[in-house]
N, C-alpha and C. Protein backbone atom coordinates (compact mmCIF):
# COMPACT_ATOMS: atom_id res chain seq x y z
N UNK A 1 3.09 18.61 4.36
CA UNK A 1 3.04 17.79 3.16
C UNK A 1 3.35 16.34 3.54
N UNK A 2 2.60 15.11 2.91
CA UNK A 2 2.55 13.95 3.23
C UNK A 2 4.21 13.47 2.22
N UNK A 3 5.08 13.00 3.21
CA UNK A 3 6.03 12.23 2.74
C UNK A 3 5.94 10.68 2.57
N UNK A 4 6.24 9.67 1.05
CA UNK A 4 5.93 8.84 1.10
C UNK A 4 6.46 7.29 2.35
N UNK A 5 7.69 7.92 2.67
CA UNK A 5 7.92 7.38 4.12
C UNK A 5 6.79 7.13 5.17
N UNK A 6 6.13 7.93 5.50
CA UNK A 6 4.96 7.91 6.52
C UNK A 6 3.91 6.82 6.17
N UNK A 7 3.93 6.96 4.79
CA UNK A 7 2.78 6.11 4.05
C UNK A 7 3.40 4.89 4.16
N UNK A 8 4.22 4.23 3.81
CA UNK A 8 5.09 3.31 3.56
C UNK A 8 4.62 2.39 5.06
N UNK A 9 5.20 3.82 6.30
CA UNK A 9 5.11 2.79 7.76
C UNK A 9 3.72 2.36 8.18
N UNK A 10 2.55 3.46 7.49
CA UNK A 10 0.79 3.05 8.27
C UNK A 10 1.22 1.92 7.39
N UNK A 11 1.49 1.39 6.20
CA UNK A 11 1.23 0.06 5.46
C UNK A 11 1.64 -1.00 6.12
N UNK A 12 2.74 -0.77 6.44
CA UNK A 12 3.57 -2.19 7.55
C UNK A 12 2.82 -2.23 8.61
N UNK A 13 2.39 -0.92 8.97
CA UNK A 13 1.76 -1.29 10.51
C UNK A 13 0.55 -1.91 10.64
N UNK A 14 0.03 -1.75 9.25
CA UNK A 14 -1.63 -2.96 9.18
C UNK A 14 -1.89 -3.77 8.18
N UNK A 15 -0.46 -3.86 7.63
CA UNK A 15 -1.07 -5.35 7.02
C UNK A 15 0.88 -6.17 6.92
N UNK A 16 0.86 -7.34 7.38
CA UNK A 16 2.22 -7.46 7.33
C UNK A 16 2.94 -8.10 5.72
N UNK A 17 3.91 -7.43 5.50
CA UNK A 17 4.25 -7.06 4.10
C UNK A 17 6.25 -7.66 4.14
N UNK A 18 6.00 -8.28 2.74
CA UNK A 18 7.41 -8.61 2.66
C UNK A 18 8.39 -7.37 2.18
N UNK A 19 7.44 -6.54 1.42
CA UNK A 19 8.31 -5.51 0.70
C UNK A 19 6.85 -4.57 0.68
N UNK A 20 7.42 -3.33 0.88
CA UNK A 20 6.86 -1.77 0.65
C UNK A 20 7.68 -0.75 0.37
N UNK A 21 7.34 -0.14 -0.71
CA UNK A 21 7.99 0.72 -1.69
C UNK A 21 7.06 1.96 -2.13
N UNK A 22 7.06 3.10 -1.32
CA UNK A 22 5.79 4.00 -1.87
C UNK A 22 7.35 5.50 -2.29
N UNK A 23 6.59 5.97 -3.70
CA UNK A 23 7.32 6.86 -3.95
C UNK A 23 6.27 8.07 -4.23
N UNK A 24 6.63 9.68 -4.30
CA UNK A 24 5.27 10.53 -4.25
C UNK A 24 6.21 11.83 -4.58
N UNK A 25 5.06 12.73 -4.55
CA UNK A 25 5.28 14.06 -4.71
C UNK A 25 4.93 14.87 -3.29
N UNK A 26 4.65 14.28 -2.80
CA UNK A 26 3.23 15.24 -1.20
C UNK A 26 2.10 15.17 -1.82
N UNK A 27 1.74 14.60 -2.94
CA UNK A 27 0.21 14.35 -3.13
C UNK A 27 -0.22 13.77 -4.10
N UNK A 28 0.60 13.17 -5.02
CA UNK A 28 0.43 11.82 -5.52
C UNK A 28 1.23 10.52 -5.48
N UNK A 29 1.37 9.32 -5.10
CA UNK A 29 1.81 8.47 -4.64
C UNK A 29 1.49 7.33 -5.70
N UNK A 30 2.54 6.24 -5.40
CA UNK A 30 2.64 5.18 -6.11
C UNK A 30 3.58 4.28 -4.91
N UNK A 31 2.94 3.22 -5.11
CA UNK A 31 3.55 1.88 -4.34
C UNK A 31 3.38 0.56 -4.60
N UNK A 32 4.15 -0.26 -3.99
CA UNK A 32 4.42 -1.66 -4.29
C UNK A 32 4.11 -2.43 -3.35
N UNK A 33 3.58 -3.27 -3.31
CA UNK A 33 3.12 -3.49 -1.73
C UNK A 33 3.28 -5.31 -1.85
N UNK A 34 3.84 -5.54 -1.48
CA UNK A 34 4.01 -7.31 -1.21
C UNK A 34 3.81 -8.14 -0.37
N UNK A 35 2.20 -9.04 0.19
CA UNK A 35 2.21 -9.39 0.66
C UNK A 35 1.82 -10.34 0.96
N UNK A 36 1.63 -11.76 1.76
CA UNK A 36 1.18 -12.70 2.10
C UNK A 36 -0.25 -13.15 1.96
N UNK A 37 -0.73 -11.65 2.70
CA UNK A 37 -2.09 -11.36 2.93
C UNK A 37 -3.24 -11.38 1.28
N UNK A 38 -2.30 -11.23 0.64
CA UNK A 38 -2.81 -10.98 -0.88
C UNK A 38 -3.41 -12.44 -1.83
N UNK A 39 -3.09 -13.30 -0.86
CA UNK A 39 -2.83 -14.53 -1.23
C UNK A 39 -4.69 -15.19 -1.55
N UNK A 40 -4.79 -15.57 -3.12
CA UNK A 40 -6.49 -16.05 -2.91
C UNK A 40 -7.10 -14.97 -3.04
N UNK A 41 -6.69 -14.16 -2.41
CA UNK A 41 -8.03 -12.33 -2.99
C UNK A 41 -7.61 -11.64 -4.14
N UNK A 42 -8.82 -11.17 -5.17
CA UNK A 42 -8.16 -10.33 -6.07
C UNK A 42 -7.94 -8.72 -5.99
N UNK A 43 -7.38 -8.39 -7.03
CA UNK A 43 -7.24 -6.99 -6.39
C UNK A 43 -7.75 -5.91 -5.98
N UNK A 44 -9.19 -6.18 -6.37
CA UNK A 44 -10.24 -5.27 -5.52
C UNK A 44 -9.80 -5.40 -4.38
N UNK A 45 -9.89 -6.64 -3.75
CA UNK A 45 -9.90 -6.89 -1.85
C UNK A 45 -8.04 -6.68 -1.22
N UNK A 46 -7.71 -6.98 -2.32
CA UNK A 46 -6.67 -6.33 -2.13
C UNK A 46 -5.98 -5.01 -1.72
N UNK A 47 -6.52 -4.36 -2.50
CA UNK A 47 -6.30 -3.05 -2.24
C UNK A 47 -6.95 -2.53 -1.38
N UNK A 48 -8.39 -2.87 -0.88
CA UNK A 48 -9.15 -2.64 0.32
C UNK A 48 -7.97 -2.98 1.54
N UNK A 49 -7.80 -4.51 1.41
CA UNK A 49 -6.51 -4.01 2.90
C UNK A 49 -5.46 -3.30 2.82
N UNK A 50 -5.12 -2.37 1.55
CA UNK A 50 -4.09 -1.25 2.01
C UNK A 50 -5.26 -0.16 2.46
N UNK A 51 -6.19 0.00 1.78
CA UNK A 51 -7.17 1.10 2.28
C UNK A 51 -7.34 1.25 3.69
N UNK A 52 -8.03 -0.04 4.38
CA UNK A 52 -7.75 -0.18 5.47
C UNK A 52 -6.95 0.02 5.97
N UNK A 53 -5.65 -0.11 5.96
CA UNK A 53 -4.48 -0.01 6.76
C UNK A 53 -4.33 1.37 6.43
N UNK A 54 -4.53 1.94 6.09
CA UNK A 54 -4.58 3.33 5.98
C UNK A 54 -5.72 4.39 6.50
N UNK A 55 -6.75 3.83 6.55
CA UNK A 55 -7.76 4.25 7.48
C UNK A 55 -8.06 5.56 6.64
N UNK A 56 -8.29 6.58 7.65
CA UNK A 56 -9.33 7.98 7.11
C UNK A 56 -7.89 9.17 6.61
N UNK A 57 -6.65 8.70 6.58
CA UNK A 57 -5.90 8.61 5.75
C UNK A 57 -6.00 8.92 4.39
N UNK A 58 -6.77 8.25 3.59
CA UNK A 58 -6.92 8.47 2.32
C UNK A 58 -7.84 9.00 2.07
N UNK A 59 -8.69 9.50 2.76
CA UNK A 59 -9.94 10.80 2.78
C UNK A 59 -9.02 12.06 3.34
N UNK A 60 -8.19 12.38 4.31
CA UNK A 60 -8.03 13.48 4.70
C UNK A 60 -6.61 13.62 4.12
N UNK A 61 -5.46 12.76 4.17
CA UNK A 61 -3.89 12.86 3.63
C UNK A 61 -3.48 12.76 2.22
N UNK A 62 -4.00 12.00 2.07
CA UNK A 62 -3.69 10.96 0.70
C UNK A 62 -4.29 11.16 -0.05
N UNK A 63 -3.98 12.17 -0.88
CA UNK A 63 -4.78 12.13 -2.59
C UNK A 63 -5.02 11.73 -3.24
N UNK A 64 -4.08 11.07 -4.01
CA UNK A 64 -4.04 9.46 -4.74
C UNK A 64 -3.55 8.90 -4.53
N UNK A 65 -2.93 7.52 -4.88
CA UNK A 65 -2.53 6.58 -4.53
C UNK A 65 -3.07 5.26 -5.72
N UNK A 66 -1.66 5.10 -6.58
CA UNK A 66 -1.57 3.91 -7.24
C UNK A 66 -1.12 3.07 -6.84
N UNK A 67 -1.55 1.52 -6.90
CA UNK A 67 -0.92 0.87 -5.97
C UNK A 67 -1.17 -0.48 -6.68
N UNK A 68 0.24 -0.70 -6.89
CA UNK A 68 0.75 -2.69 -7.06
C UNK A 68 0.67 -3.39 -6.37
N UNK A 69 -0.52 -4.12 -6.13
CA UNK A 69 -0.40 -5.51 -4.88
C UNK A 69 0.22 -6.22 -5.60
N UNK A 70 0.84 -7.32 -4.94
CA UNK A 70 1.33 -8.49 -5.06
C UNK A 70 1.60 -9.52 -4.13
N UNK A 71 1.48 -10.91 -4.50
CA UNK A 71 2.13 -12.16 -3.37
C UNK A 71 3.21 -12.28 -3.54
N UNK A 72 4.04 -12.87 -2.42
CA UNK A 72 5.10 -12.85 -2.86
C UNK A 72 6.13 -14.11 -3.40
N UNK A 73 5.01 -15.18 -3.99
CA UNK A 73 5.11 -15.61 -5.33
C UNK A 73 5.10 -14.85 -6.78
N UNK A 74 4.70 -13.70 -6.69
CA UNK A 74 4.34 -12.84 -7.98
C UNK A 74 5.93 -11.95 -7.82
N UNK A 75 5.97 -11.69 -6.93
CA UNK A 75 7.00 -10.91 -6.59
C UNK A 75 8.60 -10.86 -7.52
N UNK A 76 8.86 -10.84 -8.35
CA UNK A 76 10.06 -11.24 -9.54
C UNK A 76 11.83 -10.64 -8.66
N UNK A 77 11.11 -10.16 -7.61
CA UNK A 77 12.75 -10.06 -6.96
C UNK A 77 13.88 -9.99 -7.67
């Protein structure tokens, strides 16, 4: 079963992030994702670079996955 920890680290590891926060069941997920990279793109392309950074991941592991981009101007800390 996919723990949201695992998910959390492919995110840091491909896209660099001020804050990541993924919480789940083993097969539905929700996260927060804060990053630099977000900056100027909307959230379509946004969320494409968590997709990416997640790779074939979210075809074979990852069931769903809701997911909050943000810059981290948006970011309310």
């Amino acid at each position: 079963m996919m723990q949201p920890e695992q998910i959390k680290t492919w995110i840091e590891s491909g896209i660099e992030c001020d804050f990541v926060e993924v919480q789940g069941d083993g097969h539905h997920f929700e996260a927060v994702i804060v990053s630099a990279a977000f900056r100027g793109k909307p959230k379509v392309q946004q969320h494409q670079l968590v997709y990416r950074a997640l790779g074939d991941r979210m075809r074979e592991d990852i069931h769903a996955l809701s997911m909050r981009t943000l810059t981290p101007e948006e970011w309310p800390q």
